[in-house]
PDB file of N, CA and C in Angstrom:
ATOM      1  N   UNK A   1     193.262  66.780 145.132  1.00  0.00           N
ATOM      2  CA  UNK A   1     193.965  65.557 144.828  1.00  0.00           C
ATOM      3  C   UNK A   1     195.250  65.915 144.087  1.00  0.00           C
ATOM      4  N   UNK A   2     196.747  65.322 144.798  1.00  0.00           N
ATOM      5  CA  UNK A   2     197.696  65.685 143.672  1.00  0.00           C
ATOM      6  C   UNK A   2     198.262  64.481 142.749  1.00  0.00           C
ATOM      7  N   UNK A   3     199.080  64.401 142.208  1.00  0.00           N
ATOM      8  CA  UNK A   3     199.389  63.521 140.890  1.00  0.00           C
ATOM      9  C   UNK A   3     200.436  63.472 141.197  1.00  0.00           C
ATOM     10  N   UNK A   4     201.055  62.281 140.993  1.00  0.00           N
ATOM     11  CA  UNK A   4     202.737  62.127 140.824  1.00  0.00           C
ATOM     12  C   UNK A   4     203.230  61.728 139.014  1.00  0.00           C
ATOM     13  N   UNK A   5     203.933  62.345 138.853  1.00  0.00           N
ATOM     14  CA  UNK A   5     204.200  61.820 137.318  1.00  0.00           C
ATOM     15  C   UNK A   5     205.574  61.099 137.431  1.00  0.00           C
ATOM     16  N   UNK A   6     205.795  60.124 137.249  1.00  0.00           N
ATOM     17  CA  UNK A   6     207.580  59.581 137.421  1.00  0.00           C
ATOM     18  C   UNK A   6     207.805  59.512 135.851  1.00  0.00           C
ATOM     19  N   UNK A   7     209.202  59.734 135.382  1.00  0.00           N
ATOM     20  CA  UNK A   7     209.728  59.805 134.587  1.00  0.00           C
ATOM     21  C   UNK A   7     210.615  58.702 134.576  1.00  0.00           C
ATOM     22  N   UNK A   8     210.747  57.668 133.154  1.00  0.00           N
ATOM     23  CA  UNK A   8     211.499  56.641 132.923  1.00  0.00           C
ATOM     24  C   UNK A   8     213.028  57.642 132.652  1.00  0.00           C
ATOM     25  N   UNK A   9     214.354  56.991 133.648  1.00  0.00           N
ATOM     26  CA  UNK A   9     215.632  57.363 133.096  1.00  0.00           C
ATOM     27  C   UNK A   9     215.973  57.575 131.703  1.00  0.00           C
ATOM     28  N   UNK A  10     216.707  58.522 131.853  1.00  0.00           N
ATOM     29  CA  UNK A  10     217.059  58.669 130.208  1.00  0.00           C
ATOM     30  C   UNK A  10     216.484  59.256 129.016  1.00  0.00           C
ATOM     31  N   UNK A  11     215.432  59.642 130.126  1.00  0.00           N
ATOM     32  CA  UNK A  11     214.476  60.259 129.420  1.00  0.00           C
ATOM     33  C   UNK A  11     214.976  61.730 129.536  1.00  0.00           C
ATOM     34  N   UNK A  12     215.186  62.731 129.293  1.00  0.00           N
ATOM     35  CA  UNK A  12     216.017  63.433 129.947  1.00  0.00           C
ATOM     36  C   UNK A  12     214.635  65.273 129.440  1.00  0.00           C
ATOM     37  N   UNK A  13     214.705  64.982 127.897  1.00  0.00           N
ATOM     38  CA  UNK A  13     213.724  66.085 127.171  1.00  0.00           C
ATOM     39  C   UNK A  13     212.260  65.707 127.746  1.00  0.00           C
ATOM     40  N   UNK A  14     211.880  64.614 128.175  1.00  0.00           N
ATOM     41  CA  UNK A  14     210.719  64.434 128.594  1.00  0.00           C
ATOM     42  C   UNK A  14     210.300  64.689 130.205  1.00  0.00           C
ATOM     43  N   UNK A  15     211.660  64.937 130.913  1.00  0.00           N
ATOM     44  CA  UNK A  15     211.470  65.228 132.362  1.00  0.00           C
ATOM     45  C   UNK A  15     211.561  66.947 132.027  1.00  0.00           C
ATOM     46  N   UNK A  16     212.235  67.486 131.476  1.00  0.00           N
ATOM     47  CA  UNK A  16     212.843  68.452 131.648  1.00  0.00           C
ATOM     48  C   UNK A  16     211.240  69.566 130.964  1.00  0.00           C
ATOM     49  N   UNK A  17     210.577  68.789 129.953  1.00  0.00           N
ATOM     50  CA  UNK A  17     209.302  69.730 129.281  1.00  0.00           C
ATOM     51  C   UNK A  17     208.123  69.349 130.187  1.00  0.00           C
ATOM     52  N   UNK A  18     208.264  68.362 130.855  1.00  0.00           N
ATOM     53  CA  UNK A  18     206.689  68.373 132.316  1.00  0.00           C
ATOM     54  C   UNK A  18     207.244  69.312 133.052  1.00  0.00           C
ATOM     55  N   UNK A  19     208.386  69.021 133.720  1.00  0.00           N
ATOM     56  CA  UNK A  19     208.643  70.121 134.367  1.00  0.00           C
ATOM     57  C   UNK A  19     208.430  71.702 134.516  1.00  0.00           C
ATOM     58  N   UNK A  20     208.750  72.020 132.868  1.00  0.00           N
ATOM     59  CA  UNK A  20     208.436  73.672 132.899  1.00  0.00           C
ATOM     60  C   UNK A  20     207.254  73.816 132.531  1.00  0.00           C
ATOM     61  N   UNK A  21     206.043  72.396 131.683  1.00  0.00           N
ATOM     62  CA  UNK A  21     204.871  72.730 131.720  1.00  0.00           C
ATOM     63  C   UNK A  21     203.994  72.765 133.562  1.00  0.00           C
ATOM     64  N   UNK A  22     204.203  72.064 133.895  1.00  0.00           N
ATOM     65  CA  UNK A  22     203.366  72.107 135.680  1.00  0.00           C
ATOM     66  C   UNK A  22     204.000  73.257 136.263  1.00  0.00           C
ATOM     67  N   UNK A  23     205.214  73.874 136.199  1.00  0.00           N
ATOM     68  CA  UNK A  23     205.984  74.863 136.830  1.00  0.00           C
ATOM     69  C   UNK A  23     204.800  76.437 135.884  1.00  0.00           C
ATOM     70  N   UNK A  24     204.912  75.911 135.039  1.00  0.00           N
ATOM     71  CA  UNK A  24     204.454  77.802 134.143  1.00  0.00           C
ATOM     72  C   UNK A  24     202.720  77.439 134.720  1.00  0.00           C
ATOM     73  N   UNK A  25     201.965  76.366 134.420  1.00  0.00           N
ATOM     74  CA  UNK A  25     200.578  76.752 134.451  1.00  0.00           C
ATOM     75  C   UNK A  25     200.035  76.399 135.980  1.00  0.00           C
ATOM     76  N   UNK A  26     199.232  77.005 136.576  1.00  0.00           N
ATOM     77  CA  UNK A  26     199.067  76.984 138.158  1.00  0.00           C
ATOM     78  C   UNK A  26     198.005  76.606 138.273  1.00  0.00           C
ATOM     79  N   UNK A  27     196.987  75.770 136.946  1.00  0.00           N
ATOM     80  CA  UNK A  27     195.837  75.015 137.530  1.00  0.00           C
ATOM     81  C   UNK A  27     196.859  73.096 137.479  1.00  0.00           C
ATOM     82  N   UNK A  28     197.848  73.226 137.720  1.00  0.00           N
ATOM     83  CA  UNK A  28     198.240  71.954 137.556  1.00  0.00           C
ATOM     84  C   UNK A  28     199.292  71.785 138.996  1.00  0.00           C
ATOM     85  N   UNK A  29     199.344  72.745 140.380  1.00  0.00           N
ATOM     86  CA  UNK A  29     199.877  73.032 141.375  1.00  0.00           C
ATOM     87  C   UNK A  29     200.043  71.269 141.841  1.00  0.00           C
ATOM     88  N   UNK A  30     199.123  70.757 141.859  1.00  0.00           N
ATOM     89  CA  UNK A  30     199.326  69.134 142.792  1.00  0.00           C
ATOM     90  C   UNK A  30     199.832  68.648 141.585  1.00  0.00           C
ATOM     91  N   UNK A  31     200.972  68.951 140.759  1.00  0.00           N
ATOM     92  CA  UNK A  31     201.461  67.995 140.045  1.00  0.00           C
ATOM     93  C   UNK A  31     202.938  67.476 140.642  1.00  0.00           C
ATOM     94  N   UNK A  32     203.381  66.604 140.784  1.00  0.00           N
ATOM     95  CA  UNK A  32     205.088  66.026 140.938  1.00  0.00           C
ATOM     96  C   UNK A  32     206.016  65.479 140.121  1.00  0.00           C
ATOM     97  N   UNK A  33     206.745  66.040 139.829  1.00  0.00           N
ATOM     98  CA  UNK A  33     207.228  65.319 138.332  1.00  0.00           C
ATOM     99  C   UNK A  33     208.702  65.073 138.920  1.00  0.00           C
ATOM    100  N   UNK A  34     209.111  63.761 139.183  1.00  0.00           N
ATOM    101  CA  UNK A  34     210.519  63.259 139.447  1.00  0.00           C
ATOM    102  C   UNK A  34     210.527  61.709 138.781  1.00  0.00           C
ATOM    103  N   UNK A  35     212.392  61.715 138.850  1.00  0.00           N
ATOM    104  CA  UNK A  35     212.617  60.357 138.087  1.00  0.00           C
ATOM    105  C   UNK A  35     212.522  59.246 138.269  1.00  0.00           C
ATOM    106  N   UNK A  36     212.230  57.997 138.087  1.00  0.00           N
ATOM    107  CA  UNK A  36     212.182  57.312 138.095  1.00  0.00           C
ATOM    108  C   UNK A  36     213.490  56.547 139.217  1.00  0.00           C
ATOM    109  N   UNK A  37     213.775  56.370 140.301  1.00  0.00           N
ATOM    110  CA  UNK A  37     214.322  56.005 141.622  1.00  0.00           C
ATOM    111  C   UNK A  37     214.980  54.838 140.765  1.00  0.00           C
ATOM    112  N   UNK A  38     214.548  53.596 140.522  1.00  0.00           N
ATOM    113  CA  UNK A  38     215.118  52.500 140.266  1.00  0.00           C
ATOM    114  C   UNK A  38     216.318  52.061 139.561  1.00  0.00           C
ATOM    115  N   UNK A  39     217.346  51.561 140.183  1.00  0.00           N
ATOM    116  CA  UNK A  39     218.275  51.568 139.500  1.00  0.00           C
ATOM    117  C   UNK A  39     218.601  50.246 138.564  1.00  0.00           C
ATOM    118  N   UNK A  40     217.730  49.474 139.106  1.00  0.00           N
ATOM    119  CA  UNK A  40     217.740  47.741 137.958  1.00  0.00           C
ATOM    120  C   UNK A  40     217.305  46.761 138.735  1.00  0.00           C
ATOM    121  N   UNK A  41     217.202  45.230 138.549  1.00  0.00           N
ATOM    122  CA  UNK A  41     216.877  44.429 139.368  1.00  0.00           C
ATOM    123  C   UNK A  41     217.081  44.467 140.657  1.00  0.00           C
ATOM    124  N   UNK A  42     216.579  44.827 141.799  1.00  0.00           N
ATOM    125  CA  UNK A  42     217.264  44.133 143.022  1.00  0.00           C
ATOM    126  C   UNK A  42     217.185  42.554 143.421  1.00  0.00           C
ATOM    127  N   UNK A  43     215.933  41.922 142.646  1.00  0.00           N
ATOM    128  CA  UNK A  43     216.308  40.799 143.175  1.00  0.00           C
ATOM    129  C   UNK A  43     217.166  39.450 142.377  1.00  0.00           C
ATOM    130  N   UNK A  44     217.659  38.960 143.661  1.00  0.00           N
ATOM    131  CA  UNK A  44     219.210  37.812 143.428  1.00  0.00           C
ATOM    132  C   UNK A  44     218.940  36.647 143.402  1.00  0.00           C
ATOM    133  N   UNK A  45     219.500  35.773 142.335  1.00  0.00           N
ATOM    134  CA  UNK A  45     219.419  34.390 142.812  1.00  0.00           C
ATOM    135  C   UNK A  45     220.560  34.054 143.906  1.00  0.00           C
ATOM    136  N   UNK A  46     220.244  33.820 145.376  1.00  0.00           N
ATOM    137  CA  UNK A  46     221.865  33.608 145.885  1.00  0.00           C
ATOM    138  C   UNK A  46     221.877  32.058 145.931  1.00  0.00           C
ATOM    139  N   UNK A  47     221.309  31.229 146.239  1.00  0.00           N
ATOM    140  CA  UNK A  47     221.425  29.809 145.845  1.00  0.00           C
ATOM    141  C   UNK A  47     220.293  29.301 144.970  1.00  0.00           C
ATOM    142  N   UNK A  48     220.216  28.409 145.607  1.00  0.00           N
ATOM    143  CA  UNK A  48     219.087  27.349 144.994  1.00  0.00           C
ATOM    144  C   UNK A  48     217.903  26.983 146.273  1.00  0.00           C
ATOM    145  N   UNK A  49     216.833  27.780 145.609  1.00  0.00           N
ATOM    146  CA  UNK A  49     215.726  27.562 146.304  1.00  0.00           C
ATOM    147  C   UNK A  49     214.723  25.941 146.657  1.00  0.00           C
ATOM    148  N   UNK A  50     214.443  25.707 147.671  1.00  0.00           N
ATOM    149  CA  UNK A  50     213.825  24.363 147.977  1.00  0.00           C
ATOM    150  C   UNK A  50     212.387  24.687 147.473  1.00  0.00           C
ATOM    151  N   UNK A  51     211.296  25.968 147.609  1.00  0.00           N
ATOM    152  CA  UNK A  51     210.102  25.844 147.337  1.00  0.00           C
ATOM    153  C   UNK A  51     210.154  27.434 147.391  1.00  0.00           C
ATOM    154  N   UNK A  52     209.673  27.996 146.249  1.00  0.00           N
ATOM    155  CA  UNK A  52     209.114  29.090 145.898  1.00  0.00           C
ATOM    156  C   UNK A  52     207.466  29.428 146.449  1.00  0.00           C
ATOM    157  N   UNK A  53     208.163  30.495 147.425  1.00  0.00           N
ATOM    158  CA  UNK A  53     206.493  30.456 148.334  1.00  0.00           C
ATOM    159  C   UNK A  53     205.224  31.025 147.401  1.00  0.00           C
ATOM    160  N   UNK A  54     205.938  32.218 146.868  1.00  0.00           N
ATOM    161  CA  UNK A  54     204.798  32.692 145.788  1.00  0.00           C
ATOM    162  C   UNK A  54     204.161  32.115 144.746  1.00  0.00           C
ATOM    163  N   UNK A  55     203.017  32.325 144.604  1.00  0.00           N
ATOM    164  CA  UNK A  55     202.358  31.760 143.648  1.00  0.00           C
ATOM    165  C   UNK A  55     202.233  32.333 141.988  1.00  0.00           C
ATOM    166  N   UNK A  56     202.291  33.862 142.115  1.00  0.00           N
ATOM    167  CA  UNK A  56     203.111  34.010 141.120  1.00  0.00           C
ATOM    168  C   UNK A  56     203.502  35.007 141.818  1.00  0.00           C
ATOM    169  N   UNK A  57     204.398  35.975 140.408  1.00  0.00           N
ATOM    170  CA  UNK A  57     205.182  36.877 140.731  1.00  0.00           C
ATOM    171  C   UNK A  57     204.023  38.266 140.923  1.00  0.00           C
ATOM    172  N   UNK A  58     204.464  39.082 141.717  1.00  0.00           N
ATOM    173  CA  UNK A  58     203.199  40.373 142.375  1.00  0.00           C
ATOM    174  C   UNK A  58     203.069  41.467 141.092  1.00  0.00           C
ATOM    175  N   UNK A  59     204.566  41.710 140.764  1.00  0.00           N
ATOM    176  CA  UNK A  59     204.785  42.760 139.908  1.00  0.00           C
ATOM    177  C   UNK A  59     203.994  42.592 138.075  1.00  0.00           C
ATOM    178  N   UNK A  60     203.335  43.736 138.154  1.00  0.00           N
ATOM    179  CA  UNK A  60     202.319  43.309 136.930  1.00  0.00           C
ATOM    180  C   UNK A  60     202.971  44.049 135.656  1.00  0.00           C
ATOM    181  N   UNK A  61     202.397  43.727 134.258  1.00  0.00           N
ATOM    182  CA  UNK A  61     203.151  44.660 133.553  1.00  0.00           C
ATOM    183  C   UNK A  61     202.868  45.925 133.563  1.00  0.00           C
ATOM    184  N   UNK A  62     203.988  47.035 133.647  1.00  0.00           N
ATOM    185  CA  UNK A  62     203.828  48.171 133.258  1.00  0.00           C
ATOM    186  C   UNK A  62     202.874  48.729 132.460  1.00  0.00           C
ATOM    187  N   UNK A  63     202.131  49.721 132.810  1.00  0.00           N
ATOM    188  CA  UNK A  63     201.280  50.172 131.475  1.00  0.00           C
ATOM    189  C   UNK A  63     201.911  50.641 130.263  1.00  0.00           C
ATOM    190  N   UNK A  64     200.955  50.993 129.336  1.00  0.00           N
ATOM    191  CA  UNK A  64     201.365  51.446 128.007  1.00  0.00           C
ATOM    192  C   UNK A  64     202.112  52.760 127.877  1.00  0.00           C
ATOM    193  N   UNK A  65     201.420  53.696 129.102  1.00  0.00           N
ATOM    194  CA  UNK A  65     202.459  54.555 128.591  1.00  0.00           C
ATOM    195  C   UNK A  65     204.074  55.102 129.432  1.00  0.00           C
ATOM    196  N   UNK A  66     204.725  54.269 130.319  1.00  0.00           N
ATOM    197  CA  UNK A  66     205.575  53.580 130.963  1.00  0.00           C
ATOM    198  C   UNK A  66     206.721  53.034 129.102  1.00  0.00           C
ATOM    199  N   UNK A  67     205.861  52.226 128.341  1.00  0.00           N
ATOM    200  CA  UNK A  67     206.643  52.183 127.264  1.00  0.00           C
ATOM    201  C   UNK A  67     207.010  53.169 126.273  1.00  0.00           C
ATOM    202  N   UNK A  68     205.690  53.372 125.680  1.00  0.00           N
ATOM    203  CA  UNK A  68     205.506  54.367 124.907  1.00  0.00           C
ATOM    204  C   UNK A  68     206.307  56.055 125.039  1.00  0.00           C
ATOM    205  N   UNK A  69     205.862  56.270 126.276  1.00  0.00           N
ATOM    206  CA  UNK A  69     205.905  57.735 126.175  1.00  0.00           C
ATOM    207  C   UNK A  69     207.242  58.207 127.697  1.00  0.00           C
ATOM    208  N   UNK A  70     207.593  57.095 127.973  1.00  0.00           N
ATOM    209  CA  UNK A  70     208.439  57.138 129.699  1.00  0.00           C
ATOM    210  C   UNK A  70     207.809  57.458 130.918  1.00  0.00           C
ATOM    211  N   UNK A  71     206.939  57.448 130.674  1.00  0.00           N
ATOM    212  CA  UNK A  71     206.079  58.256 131.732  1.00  0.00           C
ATOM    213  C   UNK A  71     205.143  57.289 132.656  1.00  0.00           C
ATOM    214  N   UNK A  72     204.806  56.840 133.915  1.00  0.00           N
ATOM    215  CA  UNK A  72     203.917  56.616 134.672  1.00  0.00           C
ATOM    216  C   UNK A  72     203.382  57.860 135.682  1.00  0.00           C
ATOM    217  N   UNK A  73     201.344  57.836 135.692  1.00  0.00           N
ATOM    218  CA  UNK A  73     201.006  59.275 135.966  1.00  0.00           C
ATOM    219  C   UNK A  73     200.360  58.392 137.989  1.00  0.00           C
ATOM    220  N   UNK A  74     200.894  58.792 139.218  1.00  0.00           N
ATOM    221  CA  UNK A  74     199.936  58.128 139.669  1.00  0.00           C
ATOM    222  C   UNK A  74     199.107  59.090 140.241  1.00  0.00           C
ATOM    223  N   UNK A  75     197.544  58.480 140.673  1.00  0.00           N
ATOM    224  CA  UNK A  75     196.919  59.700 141.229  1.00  0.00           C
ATOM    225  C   UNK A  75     196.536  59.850 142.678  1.00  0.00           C
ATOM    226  N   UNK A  76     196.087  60.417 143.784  1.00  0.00           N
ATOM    227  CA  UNK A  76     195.882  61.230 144.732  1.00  0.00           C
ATOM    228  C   UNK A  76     197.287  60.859 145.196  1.00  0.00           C
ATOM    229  N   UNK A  77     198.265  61.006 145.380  1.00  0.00           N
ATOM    230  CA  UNK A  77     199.478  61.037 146.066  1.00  0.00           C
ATOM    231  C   UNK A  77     199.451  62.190 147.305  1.00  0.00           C
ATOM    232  N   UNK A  78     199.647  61.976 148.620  1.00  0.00           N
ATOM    233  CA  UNK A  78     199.580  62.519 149.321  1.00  0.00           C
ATOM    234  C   UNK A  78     200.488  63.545 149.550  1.00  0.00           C
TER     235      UNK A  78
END
């Protein structure tokens, strides 16, 4: 099973020390450690909506350590 670790932007000492830890130790080979892709909201208000199909919104809160620490870990990543 491998792991993806994404790194919150800006984080810069916290990408850079997973990195050389999964790189030096070789029981941690299925690890992935890249940044965080997102660059900000994509979504737009472009007018004014007649009926909002969703019931709520999909996107849940982030976990704790996403705040805390920059980091989201996910697991079996193919």
């Amino acid at each position: 099973m491998s792991h993806l670790v994404i790194v919150r932007r800006g984080t810069a000492g916290v990408y850079e020390a997973l990195k050389a830890e999964f790189q030096r130790d070789m029981n941690t080979a299925g690890v992935q450690v890249m940044w965080d892709r997102r660059q900000g909201e994509r979504r737009e208000t472009v007018g004014e909506i007649d009926t909002e199909r969703r019931r709520q919104d999909r996107r849940g809160r982030p976990p704790a350590a996403w705040s805390s620490l920059g980091i989201l870990v996910v697991d079996g990543v193919a």
